[in-house]
Each structure stands twice: as structure tokens, then as C-alpha cells.
PDB file of N, CA and C in Angstrom:
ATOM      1  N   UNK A   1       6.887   0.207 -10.323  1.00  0.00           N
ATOM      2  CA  UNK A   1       6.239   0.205  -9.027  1.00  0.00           C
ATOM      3  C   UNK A   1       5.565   1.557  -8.851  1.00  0.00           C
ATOM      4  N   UNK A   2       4.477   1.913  -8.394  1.00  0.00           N
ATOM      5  CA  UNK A   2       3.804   2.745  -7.913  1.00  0.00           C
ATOM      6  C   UNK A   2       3.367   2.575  -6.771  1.00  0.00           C
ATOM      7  N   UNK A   3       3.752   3.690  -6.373  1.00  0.00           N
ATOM      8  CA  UNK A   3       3.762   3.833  -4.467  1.00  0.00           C
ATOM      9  C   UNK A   3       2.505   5.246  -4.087  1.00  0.00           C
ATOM     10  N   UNK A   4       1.985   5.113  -3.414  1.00  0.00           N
ATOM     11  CA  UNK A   4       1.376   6.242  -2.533  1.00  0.00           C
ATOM     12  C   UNK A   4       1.794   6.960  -1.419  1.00  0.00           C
ATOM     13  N   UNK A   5       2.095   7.778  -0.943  1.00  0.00           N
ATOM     14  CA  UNK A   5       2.550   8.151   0.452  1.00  0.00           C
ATOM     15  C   UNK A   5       1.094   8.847   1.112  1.00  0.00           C
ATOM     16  N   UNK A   6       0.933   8.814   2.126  1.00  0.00           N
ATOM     17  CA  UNK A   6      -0.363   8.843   3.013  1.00  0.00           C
ATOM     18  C   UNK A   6       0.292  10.111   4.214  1.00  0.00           C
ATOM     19  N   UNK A   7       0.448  11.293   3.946  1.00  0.00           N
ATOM     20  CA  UNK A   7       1.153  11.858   5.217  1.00  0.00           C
ATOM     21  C   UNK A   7       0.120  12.229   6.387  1.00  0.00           C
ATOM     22  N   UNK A   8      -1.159  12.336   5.900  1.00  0.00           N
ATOM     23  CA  UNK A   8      -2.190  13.139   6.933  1.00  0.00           C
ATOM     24  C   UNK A   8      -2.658  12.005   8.061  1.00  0.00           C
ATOM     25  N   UNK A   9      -3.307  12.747   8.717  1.00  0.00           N
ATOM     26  CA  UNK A   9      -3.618  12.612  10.390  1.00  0.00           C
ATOM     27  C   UNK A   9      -4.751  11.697  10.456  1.00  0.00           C
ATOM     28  N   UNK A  10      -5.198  11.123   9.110  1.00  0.00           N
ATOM     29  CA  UNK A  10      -6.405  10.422   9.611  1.00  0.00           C
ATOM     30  C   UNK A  10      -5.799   8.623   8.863  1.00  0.00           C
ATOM     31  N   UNK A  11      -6.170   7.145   9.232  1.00  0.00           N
ATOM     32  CA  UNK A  11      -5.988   6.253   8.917  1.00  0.00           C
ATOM     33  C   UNK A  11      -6.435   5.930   7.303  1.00  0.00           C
ATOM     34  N   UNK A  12      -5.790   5.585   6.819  1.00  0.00           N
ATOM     35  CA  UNK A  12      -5.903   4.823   5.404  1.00  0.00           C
ATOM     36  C   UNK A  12      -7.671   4.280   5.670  1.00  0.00           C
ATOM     37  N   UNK A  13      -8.537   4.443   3.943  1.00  0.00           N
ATOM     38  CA  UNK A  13      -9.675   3.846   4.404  1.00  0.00           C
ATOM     39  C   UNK A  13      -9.332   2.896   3.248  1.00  0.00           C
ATOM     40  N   UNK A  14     -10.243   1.574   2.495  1.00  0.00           N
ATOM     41  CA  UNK A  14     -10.380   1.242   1.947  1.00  0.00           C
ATOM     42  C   UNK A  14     -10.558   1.125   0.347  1.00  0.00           C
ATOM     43  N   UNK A  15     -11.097   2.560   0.271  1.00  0.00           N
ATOM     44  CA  UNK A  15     -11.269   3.438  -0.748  1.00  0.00           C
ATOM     45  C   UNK A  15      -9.752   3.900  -1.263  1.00  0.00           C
ATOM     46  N   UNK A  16      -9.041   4.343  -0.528  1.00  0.00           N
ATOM     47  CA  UNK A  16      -7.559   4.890  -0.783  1.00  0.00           C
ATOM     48  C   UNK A  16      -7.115   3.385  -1.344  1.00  0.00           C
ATOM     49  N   UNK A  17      -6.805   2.620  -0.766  1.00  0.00           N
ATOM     50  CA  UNK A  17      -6.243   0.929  -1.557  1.00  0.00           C
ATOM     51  C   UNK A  17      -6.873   0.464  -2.375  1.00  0.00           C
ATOM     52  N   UNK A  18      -8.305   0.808  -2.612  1.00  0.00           N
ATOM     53  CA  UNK A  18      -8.704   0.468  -3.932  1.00  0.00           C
ATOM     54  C   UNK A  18      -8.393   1.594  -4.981  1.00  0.00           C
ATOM     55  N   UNK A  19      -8.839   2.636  -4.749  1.00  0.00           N
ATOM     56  CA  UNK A  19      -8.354   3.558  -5.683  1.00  0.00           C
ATOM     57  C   UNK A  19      -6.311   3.481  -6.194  1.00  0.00           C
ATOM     58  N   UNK A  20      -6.046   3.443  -5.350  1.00  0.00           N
ATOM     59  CA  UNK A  20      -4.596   2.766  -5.639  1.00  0.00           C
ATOM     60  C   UNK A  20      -3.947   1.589  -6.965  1.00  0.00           C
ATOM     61  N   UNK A  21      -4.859   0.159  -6.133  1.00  0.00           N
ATOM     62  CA  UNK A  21      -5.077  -0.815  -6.723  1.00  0.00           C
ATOM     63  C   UNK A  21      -5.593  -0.507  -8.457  1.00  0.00           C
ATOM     64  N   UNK A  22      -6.712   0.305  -8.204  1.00  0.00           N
ATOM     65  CA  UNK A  22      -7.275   0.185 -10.016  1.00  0.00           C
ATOM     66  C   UNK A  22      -6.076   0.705 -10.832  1.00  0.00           C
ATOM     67  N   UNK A  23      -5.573   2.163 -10.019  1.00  0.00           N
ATOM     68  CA  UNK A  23      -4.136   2.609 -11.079  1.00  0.00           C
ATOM     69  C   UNK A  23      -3.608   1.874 -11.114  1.00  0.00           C
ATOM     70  N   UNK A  24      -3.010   1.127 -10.291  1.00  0.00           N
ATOM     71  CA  UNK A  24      -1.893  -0.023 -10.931  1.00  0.00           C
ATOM     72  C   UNK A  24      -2.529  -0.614 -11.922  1.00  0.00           C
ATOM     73  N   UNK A  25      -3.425  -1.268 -11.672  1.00  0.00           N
ATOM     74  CA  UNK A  25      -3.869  -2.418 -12.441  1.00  0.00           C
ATOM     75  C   UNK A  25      -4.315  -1.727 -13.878  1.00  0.00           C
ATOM     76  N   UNK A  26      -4.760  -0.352 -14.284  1.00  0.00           N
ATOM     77  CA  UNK A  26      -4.436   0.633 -15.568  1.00  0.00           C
ATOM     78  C   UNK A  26      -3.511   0.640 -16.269  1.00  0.00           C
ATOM     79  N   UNK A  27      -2.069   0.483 -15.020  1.00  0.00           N
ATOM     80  CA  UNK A  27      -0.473   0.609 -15.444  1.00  0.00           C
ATOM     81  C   UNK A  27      -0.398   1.287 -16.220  1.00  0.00           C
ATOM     82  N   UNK A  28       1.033   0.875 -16.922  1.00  0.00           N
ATOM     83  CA  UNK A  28       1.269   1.609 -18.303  1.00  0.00           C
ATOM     84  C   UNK A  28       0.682   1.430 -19.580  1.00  0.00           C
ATOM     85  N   UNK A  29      -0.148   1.511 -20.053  1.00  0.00           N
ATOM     86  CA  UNK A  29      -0.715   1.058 -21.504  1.00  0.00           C
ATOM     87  C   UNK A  29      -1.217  -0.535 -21.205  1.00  0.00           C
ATOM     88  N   UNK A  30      -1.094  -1.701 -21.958  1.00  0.00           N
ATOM     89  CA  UNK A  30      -1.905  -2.104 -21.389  1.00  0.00           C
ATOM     90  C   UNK A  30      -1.109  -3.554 -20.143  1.00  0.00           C
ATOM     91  N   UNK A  31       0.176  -2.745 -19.520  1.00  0.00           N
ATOM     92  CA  UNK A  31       0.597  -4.063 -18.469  1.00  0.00           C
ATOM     93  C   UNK A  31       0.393  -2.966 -17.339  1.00  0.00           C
ATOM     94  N   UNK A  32      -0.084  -4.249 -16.433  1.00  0.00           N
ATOM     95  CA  UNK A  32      -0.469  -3.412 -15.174  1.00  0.00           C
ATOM     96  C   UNK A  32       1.206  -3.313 -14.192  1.00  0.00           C
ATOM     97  N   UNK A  33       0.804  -2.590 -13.232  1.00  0.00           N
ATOM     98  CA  UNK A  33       2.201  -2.087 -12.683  1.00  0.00           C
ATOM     99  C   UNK A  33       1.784  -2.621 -11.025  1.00  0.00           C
ATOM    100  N   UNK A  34       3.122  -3.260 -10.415  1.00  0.00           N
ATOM    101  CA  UNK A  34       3.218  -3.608  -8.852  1.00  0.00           C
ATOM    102  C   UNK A  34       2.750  -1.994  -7.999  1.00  0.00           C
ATOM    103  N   UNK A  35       1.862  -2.194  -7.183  1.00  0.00           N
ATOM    104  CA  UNK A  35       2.167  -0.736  -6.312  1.00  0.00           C
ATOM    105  C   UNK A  35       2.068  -1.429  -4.663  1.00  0.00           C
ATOM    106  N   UNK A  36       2.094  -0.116  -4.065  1.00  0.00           N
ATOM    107  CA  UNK A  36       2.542  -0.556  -2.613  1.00  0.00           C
ATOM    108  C   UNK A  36       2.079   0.851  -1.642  1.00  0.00           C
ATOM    109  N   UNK A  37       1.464   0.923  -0.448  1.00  0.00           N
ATOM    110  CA  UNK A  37       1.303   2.305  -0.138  1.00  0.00           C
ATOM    111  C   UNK A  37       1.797   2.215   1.693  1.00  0.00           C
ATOM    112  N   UNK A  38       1.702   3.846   1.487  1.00  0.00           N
ATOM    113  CA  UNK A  38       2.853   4.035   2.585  1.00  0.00           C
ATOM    114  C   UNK A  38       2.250   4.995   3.844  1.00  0.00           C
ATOM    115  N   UNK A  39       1.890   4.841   4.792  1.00  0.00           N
ATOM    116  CA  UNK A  39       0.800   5.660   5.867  1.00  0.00           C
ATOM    117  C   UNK A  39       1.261   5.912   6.821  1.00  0.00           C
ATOM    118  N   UNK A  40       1.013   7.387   7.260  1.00  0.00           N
ATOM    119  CA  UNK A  40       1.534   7.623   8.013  1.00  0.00           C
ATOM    120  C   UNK A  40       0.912   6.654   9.948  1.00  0.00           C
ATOM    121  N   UNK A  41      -0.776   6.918   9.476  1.00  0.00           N
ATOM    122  CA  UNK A  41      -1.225   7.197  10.654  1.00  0.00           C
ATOM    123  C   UNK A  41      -1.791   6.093  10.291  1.00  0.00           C
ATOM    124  N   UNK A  42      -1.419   4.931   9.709  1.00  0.00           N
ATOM    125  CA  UNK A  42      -1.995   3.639  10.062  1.00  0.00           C
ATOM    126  C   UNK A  42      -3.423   3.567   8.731  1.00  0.00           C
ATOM    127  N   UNK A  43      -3.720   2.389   9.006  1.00  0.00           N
ATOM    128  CA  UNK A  43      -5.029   1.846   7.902  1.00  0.00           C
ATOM    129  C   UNK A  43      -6.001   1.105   8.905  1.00  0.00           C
ATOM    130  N   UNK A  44      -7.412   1.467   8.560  1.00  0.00           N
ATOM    131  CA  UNK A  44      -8.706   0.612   8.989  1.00  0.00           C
ATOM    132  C   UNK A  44      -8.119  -0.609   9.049  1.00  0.00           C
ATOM    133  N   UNK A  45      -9.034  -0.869   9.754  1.00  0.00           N
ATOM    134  CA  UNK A  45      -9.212  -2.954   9.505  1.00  0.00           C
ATOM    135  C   UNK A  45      -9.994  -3.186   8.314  1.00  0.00           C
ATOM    136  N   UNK A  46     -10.866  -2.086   7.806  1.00  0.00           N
ATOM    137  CA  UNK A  46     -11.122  -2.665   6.574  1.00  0.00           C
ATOM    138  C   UNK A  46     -10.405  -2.848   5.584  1.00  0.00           C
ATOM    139  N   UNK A  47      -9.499  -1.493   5.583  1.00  0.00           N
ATOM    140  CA  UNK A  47      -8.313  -1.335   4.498  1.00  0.00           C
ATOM    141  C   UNK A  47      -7.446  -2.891   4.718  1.00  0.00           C
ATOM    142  N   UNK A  48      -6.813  -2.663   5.529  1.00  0.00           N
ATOM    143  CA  UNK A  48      -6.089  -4.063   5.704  1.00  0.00           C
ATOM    144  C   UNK A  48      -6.416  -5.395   5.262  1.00  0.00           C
ATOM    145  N   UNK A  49      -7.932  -5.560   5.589  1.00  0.00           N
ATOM    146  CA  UNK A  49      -8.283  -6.617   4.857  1.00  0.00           C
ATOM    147  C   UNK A  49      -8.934  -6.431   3.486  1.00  0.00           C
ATOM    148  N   UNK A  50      -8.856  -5.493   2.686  1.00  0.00           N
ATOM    149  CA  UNK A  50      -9.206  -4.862   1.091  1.00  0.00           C
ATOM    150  C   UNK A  50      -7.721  -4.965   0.818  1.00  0.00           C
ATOM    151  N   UNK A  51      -6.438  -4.222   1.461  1.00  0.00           N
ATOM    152  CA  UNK A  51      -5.270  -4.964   0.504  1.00  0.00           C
ATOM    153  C   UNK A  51      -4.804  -6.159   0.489  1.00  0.00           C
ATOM    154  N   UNK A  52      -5.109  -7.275   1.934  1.00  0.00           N
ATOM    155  CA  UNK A  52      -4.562  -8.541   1.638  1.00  0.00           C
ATOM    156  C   UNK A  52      -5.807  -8.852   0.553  1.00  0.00           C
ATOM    157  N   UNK A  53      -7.375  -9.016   0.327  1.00  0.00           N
ATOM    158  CA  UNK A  53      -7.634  -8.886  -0.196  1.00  0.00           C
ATOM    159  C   UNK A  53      -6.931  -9.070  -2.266  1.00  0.00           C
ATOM    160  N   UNK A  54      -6.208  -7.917  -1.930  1.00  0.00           N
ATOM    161  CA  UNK A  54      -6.335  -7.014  -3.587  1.00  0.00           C
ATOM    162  C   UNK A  54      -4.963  -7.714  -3.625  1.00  0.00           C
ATOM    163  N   UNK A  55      -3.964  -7.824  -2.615  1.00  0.00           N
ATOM    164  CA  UNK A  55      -2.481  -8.557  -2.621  1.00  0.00           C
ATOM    165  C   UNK A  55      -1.631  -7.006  -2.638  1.00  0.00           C
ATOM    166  N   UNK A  56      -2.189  -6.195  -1.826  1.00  0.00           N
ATOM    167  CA  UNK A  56      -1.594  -4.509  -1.940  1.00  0.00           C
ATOM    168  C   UNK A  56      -0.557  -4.727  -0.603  1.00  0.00           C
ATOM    169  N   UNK A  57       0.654  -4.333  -1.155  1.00  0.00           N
ATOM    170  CA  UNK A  57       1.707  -4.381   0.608  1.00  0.00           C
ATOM    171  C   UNK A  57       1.301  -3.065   1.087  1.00  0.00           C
ATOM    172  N   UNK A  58       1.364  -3.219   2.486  1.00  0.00           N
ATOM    173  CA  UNK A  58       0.809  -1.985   3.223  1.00  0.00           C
ATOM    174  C   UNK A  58       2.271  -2.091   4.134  1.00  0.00           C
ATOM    175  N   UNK A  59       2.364  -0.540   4.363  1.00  0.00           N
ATOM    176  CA  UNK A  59       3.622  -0.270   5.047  1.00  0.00           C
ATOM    177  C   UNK A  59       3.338   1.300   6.213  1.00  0.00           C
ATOM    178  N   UNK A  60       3.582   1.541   7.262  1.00  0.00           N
ATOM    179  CA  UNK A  60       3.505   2.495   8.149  1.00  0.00           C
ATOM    180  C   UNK A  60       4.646   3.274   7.923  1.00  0.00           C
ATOM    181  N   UNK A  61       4.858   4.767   7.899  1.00  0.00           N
ATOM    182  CA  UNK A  61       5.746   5.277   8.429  1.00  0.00           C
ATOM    183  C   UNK A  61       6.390   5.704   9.454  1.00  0.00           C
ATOM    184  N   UNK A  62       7.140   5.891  10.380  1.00  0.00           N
ATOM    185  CA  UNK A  62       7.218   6.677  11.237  1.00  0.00           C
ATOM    186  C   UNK A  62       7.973   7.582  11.421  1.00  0.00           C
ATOM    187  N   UNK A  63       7.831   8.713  12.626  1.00  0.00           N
ATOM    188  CA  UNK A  63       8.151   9.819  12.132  1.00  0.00           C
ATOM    189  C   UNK A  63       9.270   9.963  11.752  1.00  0.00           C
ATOM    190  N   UNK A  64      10.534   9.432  11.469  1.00  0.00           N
ATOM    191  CA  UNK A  64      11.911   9.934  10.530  1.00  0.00           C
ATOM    192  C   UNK A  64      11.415   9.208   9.719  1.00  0.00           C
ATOM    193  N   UNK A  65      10.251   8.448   8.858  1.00  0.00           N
ATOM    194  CA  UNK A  65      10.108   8.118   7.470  1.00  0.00           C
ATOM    195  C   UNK A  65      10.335   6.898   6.783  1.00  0.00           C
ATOM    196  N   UNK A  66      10.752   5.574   8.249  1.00  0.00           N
ATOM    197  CA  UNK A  66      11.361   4.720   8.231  1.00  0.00           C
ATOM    198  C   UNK A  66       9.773   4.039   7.788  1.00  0.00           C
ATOM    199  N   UNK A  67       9.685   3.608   6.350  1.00  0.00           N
ATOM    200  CA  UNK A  67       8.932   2.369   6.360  1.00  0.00           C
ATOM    201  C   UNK A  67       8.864   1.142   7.152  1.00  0.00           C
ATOM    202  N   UNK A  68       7.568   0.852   7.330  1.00  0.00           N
ATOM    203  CA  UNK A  68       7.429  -0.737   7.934  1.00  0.00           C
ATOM    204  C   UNK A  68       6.394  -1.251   8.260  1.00  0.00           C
ATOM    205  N   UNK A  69       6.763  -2.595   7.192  1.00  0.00           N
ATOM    206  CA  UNK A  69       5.938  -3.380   6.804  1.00  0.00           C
ATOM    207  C   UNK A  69       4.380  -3.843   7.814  1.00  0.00           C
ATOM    208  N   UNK A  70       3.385  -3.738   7.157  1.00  0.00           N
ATOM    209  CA  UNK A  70       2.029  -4.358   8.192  1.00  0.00           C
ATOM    210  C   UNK A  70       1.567  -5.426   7.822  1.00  0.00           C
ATOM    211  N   UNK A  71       1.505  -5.983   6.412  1.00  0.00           N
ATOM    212  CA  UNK A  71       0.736  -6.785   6.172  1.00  0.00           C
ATOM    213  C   UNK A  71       2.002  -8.183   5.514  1.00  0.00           C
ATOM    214  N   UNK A  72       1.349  -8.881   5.124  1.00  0.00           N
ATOM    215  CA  UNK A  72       1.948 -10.341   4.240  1.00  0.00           C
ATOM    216  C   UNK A  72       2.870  -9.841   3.061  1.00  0.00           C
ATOM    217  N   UNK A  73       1.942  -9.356   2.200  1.00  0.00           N
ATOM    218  CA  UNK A  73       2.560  -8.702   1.226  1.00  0.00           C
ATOM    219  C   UNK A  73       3.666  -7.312   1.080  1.00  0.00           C
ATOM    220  N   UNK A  74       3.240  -6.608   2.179  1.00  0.00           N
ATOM    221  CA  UNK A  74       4.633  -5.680   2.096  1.00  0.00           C
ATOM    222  C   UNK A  74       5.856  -6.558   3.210  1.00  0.00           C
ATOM    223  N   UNK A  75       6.086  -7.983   3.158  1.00  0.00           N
ATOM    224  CA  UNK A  75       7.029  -9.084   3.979  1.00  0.00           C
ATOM    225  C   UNK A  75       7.621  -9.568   2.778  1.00  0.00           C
ATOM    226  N   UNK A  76       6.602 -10.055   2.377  1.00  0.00           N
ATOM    227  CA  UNK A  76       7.178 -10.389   0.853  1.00  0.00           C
ATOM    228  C   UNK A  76       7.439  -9.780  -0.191  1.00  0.00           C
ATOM    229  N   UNK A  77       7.316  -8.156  -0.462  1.00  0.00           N
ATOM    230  CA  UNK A  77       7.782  -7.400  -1.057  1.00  0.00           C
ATOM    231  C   UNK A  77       9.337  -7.023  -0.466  1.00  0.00           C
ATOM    232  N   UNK A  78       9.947  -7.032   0.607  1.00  0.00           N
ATOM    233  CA  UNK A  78      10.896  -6.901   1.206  1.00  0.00           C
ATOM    234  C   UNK A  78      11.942  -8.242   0.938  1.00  0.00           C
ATOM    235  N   UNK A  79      11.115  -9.174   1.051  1.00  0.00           N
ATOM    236  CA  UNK A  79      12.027 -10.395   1.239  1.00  0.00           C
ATOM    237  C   UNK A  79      12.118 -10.719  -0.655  1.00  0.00           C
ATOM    238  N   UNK A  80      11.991 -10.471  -1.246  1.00  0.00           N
ATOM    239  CA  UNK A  80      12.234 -10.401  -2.695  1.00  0.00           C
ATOM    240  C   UNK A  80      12.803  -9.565  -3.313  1.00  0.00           C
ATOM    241  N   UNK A  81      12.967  -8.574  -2.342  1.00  0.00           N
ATOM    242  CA  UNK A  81      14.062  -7.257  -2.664  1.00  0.00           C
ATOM    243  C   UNK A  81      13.561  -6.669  -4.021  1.00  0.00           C
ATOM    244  N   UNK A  82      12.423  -6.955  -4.489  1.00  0.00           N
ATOM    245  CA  UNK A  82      11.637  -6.057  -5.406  1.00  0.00           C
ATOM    246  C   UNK A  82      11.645  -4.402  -5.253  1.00  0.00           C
TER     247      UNK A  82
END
């Protein structure tokens, strides 16, 4: 799994989940790897719809660090205990 953490003050853009997305999909040699990213201050509506899109779980932090879930896929990354 490859994760991102997002700590700064401005919202996730689209660009950040794709750039994300291609590393995974690089993975390790040649199998690609699950990733998942983690924001502090929230994601565009574009982003949001570029990771359901891409199938990227998107997750918020808040301030003690407590992930949680925004989209489909970071529901079902949870509920699969992946």
C-alpha cells in the first residue's frame, strides 16, 4: 500500500491523485501497488471525482490525525480491512 499524507493548508487538487495514482500504478517492478491518500484540509470536487474516477480512497484527517473516510473507495478499503 502506498499512502500520501497531505498536511498543508490548501485542498487536495486533482493533480496530487493523479500524480499519486501513476506511482502506484509504477509499483514495484512490474505489479502495481494499492494506494490511498490522506488530507488534511479536504480535496476539490475535482479531485474527488478524479479518485472515484481512478478508484483512489480518499480519507480527511483531523486534527488528532484520526483518518476518515470521504469517498466509496476509502468505505471499502475499511470494510475489507485491507
Amino acid at each position: 500500500m502506498l499512502a500520501q499524507v497531505d498536511p498543508g493548508p490548501r485542498r487536495t487538487s486533482p493533480r496530487d491523485i493523479e500524480c499519486l495514482w501513476l506511482t502506484a500504478l509504477a509499483g514495484a517492478g512490474d505489479d502495481p501497488v494499492a494506494c490511498a491518500f490522506f488530507s488534511l484540509a479536504g480535496y476539490t470536487d475535482e479531485a474527488r471525482a478524479r479518485a472515484d474516477a481512478l478508484g483512489v480512497p480518499l480519507f480527511t484527517l483531523d486534527l488528532t490525525g484520526t483518518p476518515r473516510p470521504v469517498n466509496t473507495a476509502a468505505h471499502e478499503l475499511i470494510a475489507t480491512g485491507a
